[in-house]
N, C-alpha and C. Protein backbone atom coordinates (compact mmCIF):
# COMPACT_ATOMS: atom_id res chain seq x y z
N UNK A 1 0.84 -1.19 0.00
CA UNK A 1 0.00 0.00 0.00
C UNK A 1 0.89 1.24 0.00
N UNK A 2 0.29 2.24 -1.30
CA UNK A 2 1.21 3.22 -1.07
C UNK A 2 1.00 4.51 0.21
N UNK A 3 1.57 5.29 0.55
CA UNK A 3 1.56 6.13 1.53
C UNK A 3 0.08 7.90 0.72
N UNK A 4 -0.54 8.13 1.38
CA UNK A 4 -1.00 8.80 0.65
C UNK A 4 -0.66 9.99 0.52
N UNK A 5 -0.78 10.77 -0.07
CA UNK A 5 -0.29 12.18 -0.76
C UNK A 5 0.18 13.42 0.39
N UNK A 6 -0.75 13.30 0.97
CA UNK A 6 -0.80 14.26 2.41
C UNK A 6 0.45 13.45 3.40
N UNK A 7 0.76 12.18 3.13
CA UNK A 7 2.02 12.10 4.54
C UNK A 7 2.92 11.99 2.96
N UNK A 8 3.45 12.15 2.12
CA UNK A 8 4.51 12.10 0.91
C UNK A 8 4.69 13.57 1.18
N UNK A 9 3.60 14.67 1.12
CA UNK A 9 4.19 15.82 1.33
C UNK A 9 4.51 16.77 2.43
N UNK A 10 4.21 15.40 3.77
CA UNK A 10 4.65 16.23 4.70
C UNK A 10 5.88 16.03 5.35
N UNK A 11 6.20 14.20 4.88
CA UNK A 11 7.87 13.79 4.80
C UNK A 11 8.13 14.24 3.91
N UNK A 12 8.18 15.09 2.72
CA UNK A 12 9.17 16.23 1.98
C UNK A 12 9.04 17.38 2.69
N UNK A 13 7.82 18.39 3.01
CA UNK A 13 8.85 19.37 3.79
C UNK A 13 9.42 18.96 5.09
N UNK A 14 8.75 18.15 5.55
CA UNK A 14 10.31 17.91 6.71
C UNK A 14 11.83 17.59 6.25
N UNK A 15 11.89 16.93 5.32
CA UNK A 15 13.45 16.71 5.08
C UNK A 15 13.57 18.43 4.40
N UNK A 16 13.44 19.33 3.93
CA UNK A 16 13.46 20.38 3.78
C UNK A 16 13.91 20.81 4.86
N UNK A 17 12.94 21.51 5.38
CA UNK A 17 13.16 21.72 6.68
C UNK A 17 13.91 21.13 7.41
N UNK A 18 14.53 19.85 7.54
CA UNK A 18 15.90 19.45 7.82
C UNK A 18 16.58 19.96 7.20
N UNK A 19 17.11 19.94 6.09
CA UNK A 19 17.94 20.51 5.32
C UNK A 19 18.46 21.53 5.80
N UNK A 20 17.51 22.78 5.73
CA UNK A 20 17.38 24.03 6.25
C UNK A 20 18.11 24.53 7.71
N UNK A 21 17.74 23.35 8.46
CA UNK A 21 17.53 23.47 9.98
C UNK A 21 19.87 23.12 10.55
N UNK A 22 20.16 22.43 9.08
CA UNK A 22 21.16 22.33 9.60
C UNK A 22 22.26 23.32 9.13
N UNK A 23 22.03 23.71 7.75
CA UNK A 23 22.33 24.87 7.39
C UNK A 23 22.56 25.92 8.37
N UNK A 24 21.54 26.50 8.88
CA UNK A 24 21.13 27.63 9.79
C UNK A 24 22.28 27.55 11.05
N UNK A 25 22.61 25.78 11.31
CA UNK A 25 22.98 25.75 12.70
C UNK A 25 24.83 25.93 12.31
N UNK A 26 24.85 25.28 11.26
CA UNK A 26 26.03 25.51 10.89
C UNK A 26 26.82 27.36 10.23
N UNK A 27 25.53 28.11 10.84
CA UNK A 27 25.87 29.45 10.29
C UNK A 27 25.78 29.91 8.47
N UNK A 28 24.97 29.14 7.62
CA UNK A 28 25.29 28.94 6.79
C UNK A 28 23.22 29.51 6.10
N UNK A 29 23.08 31.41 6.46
CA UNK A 29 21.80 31.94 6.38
C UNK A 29 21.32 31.19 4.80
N UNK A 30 22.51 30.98 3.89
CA UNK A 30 21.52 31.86 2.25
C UNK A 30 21.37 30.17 2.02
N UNK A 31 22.30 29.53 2.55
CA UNK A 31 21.95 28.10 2.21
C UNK A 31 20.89 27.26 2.96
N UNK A 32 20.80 27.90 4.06
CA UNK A 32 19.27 26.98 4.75
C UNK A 32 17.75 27.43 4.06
N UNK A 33 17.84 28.50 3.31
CA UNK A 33 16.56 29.39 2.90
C UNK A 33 17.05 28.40 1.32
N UNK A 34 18.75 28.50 0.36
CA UNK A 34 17.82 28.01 -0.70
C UNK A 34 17.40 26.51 -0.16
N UNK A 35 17.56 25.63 0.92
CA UNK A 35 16.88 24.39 1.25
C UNK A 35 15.47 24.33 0.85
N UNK A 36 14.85 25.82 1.55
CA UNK A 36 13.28 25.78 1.42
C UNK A 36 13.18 26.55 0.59
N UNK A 37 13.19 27.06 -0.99
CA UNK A 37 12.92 27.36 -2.11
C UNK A 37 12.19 26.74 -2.72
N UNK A 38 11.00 26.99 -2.88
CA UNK A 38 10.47 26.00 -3.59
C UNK A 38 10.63 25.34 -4.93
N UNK A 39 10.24 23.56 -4.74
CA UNK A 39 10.85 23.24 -6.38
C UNK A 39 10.11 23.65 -6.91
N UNK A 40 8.94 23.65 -6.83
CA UNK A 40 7.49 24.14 -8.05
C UNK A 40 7.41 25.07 -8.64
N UNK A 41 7.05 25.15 -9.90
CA UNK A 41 7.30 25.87 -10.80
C UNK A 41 5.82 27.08 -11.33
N UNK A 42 5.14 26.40 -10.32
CA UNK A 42 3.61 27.04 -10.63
C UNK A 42 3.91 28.20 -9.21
N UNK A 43 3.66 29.20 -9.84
CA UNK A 43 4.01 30.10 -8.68
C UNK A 43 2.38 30.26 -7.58
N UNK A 44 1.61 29.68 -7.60
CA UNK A 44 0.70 29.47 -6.83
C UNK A 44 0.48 28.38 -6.17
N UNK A 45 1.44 27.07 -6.39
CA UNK A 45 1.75 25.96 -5.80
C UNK A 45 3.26 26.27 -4.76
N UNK A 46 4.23 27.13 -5.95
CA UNK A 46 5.49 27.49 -4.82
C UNK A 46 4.97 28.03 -3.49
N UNK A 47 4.12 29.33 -3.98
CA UNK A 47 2.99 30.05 -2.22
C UNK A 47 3.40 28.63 -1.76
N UNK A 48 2.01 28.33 -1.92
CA UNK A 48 1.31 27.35 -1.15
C UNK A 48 2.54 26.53 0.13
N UNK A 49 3.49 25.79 -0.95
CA UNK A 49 4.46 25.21 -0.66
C UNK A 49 5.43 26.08 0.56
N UNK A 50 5.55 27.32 0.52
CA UNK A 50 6.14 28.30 1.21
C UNK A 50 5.51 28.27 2.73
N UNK A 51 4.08 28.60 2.20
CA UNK A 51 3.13 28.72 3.35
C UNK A 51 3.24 27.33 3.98
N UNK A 52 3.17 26.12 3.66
CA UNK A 52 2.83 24.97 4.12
C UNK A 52 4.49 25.03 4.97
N UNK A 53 5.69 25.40 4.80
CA UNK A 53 6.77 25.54 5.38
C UNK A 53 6.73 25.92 6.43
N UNK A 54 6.48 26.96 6.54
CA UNK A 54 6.66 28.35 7.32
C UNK A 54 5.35 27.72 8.82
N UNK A 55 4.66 27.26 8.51
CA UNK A 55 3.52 26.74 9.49
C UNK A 55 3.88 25.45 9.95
N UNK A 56 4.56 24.74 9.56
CA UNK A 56 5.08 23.11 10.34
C UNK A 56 6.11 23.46 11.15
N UNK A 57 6.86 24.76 10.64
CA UNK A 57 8.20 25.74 11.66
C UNK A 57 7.27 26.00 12.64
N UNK A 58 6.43 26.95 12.64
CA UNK A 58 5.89 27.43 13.41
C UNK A 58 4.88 26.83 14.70
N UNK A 59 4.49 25.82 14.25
CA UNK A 59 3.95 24.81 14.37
C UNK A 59 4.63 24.13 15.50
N UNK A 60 5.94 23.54 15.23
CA UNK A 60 6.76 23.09 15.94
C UNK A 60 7.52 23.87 17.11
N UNK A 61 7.55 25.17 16.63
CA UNK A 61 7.78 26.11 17.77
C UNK A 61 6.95 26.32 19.06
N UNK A 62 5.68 26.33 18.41
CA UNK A 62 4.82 26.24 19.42
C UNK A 62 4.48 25.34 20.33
N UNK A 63 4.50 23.94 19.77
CA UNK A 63 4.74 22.88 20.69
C UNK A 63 5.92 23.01 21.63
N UNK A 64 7.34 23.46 21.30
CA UNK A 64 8.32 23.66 22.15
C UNK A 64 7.73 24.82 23.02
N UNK A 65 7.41 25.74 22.90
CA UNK A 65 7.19 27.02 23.84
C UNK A 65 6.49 25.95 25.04
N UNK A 66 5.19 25.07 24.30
CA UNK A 66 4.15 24.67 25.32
C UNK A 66 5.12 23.74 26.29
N UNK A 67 5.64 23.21 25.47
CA UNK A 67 6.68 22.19 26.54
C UNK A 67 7.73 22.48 27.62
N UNK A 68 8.47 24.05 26.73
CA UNK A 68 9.38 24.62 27.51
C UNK A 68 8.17 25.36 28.91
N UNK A 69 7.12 25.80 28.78
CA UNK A 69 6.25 26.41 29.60
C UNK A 69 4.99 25.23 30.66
N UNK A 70 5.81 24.13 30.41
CA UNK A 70 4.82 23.01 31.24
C UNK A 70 3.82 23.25 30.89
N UNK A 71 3.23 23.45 30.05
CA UNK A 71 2.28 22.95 29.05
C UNK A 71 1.33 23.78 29.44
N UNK A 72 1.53 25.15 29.70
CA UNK A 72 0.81 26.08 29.85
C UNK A 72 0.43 27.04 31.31
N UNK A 73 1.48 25.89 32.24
CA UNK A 73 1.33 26.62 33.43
C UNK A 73 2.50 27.02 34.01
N UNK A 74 3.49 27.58 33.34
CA UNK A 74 4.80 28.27 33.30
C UNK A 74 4.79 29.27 32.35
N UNK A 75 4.85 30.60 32.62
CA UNK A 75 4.79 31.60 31.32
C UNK A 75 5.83 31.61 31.01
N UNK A 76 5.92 31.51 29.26
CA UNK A 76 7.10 31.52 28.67
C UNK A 76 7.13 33.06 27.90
N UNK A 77 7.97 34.28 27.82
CA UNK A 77 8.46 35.05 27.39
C UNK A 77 8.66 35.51 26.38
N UNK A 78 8.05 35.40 25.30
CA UNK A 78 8.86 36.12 23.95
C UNK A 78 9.30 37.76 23.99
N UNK A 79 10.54 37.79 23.18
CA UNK A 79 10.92 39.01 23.37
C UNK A 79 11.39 39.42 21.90
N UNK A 80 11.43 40.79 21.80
CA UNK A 80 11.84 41.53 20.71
C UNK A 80 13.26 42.12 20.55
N UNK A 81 13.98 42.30 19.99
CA UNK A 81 15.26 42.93 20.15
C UNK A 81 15.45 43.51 18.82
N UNK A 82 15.97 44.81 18.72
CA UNK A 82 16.16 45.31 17.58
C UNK A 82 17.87 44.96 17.09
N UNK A 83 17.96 45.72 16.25
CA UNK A 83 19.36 44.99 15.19
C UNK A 83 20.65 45.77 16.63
N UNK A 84 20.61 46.54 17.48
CA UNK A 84 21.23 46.86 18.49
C UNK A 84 21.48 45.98 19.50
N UNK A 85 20.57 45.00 19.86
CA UNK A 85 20.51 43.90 20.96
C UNK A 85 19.33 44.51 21.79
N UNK A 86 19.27 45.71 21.29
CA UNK A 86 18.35 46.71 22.73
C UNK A 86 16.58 46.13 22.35
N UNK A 87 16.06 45.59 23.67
CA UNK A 87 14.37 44.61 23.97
C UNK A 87 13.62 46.12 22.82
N UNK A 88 12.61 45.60 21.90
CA UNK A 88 11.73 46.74 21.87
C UNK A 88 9.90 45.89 21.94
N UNK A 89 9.37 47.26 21.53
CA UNK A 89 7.94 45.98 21.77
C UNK A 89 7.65 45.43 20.38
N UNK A 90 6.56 44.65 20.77
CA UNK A 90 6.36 44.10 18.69
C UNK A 90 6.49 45.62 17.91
N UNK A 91 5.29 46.29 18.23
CA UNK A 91 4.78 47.81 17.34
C UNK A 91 6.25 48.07 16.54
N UNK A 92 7.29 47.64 17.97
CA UNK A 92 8.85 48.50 17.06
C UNK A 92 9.80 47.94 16.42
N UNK A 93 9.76 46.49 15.99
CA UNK A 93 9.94 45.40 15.83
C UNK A 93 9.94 45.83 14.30
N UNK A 94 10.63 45.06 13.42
CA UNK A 94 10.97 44.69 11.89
C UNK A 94 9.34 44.16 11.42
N UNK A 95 8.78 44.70 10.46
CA UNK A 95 7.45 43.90 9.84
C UNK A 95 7.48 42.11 9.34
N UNK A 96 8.97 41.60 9.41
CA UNK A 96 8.91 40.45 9.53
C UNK A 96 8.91 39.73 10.82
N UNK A 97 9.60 40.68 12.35
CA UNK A 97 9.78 39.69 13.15
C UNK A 97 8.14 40.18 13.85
N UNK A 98 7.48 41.68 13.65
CA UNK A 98 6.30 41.01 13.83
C UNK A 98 4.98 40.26 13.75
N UNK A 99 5.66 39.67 12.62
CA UNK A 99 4.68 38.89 11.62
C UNK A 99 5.31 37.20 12.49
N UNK A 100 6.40 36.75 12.99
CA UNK A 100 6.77 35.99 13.39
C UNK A 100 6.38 36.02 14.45
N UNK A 101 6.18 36.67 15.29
CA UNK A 101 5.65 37.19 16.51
C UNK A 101 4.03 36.81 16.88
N UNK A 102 3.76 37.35 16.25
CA UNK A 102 2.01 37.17 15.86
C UNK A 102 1.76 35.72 15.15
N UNK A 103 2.02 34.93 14.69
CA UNK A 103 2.20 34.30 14.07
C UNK A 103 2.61 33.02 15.01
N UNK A 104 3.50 32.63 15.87
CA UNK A 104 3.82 31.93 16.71
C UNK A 104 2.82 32.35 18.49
N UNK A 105 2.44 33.49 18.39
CA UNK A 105 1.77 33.72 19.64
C UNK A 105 -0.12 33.01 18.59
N UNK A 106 -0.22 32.95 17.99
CA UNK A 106 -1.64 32.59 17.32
C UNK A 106 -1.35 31.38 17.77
N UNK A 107 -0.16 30.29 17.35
CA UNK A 107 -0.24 28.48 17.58
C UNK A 107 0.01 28.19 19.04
N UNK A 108 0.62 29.34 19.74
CA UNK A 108 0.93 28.98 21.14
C UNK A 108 -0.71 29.02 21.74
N UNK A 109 -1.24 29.61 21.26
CA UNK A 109 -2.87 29.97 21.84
C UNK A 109 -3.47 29.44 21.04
N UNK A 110 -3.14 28.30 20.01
CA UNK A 110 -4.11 27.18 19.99
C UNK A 110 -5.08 28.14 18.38
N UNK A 111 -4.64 28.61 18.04
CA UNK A 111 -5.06 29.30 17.40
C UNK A 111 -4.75 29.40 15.27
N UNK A 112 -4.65 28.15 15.24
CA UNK A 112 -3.87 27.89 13.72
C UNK A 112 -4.48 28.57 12.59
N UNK A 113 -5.77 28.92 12.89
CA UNK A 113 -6.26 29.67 11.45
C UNK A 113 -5.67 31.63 11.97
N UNK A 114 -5.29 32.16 13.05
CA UNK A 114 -5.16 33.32 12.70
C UNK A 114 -3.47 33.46 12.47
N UNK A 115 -2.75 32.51 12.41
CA UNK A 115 -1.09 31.58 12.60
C UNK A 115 -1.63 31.97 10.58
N UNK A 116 -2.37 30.92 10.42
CA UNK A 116 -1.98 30.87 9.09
C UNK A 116 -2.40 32.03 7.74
N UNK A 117 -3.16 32.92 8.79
CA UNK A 117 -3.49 34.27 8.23
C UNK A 117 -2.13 35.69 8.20
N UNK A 118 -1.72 34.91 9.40
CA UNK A 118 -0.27 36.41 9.97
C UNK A 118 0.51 35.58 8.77
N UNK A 119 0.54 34.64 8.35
CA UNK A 119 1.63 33.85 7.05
C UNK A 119 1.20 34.34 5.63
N UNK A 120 0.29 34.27 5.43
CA UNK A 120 -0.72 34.10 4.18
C UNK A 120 -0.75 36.36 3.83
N UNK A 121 -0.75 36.77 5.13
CA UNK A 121 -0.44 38.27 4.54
C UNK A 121 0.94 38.48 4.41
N UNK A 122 1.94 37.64 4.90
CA UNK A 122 3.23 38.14 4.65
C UNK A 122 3.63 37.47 3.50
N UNK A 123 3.00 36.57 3.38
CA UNK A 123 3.54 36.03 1.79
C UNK A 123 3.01 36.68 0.77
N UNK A 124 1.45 37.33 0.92
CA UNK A 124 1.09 38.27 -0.31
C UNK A 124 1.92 40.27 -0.40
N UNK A 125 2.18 40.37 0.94
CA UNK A 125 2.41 41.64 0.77
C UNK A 125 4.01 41.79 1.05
N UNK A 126 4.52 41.21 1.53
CA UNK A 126 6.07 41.15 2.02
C UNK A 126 7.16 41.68 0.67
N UNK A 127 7.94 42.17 0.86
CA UNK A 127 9.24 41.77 -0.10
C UNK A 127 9.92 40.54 -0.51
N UNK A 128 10.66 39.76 -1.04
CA UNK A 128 11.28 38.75 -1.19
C UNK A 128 12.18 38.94 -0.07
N UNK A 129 12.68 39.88 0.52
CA UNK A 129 14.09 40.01 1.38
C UNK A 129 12.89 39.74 3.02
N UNK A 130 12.06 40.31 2.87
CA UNK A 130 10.80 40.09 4.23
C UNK A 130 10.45 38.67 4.48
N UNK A 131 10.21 38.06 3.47
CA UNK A 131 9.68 37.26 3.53
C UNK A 131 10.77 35.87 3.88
N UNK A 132 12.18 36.22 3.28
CA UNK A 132 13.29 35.38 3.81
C UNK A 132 13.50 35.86 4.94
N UNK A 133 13.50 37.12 5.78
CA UNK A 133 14.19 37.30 7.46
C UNK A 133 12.55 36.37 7.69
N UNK A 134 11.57 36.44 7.42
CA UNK A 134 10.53 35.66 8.18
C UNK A 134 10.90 34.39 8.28
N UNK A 135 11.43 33.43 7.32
CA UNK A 135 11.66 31.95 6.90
C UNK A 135 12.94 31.58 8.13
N UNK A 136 14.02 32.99 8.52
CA UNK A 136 14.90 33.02 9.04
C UNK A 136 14.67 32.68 10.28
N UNK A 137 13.43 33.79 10.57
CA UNK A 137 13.35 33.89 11.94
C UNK A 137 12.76 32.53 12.40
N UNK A 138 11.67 31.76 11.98
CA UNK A 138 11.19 30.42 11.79
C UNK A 138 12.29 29.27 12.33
N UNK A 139 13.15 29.83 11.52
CA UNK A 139 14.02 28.80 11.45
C UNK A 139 15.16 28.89 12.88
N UNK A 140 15.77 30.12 13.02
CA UNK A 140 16.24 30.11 14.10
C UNK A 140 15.37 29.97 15.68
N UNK A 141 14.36 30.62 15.31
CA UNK A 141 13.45 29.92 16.82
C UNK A 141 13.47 28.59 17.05
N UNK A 142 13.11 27.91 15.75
CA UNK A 142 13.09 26.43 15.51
C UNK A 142 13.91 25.77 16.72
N UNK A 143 15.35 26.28 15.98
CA UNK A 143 16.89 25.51 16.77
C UNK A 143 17.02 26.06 18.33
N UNK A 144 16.91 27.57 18.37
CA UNK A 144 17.07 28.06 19.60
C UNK A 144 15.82 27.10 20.82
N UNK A 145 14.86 27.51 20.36
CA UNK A 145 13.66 26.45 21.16
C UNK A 145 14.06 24.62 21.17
N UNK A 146 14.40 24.27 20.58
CA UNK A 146 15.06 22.53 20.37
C UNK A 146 16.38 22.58 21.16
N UNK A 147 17.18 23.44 21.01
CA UNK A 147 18.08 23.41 21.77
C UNK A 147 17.94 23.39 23.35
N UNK A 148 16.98 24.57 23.38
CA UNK A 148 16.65 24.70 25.06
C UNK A 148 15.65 23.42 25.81
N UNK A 149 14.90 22.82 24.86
CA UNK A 149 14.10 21.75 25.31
C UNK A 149 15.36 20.05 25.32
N UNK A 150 16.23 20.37 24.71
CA UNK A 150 17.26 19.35 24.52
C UNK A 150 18.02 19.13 25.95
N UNK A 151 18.72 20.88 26.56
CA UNK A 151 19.19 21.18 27.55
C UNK A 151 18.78 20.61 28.09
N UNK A 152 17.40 20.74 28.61
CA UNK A 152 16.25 20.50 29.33
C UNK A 152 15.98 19.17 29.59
N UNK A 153 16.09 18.04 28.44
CA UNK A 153 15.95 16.68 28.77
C UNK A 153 14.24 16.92 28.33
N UNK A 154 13.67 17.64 27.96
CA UNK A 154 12.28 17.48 27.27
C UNK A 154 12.31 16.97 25.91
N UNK A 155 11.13 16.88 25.24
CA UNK A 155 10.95 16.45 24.17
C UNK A 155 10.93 17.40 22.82
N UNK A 156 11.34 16.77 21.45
CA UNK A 156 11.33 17.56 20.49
C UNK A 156 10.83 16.71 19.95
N UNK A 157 10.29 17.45 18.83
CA UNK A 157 10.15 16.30 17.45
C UNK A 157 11.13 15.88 16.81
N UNK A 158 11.36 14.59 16.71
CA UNK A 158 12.23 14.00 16.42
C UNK A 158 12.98 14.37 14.97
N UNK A 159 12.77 14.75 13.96
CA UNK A 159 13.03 15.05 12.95
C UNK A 159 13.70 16.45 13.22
N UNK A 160 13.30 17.08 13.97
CA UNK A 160 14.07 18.57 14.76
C UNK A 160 15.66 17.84 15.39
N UNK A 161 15.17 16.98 16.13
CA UNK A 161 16.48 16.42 16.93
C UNK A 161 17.46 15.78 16.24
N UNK A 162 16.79 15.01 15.41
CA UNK A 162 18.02 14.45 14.02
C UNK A 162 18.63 15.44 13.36
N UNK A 163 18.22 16.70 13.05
CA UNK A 163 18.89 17.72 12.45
C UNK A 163 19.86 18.25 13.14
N UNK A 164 19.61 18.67 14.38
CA UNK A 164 20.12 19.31 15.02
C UNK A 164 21.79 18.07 15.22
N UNK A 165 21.43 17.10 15.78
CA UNK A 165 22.72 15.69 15.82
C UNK A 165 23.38 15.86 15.03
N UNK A 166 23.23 16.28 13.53
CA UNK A 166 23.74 15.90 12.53
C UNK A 166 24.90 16.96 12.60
């Protein structure tokens, strides 16, 4: 029996997203983003493909926040920092990291359709350069959050943790 379409394309963006995930760790920005480039050639399937990325990141982040936060009864912190190091609030924040922001606070609150709306406007209105610090930021929460749940002796998704080993 073959595997059906929906788990074929969700073991391809995960090895993507592996791909990506080790790139990033190895310091290596332009090569973890072309990982997640899309192959498709229909530029309304590439979206799609983008979007479907950017939300299994996010996705997975959020499960780590819930885990790093005992599953909801430990507040966990997000913070802003501008290109100085200096905390600011979202409002002052880069239009990509508060689209990442919003975007990961929607799945932490259980909330995947307004997650996949803060995605779905940055992919229609963003720049190409916006829309990669977004894929960035995804991606480094990704590792930074896996890392700290690793510290921790908690759980990751395993396909996070194989990347990271590698």
């Amino acid at each position: 029996m073959q595997p059906n379409r929906s788990e074929d394309e969700r073991h391809r963006l995960v090895e993507k997203a592996q791909r990506a995930l080790v790139a990033l760790r190895l310091g290596r920005d332009d090569d973890a983003l072309a990982h997640l480039i899309p192959s498709i050639a229909d530029p309304a399937d590439a979206l799609a493909e983008t979007r479907a990325l950017m939300l299994l990141l996010f996705g997975e982040c959020s499960a780590m926040v819930a885990t790093l936060g005992d599953g909801g009864s430990a507040p966990v912190k997000v913070q802003v920092f501008d290109e100085a190091g200096e905390e600011v609030s979202i409002d002052q924040a880069d239009p990509p990291v508060r689209t990442a922001v919003r975007t990961l606070l929607a799945e932490v609150h259980g909330n995947t359709e307004a997650a996949a709306e803060q995605v779905e406007i940055a992919l229609a209105n963003a720049a190409p350069d916006e829309v990669d610090s977004l894929v960035l930021q995804a991606l480094r929460w990704t590792v930074r959050l896996s890392v700290e749940c690793l510290d921790r002796g908690l759980s990751v998704a395993p396909w996070i943790a194989e990347a990271l080993a590698e």
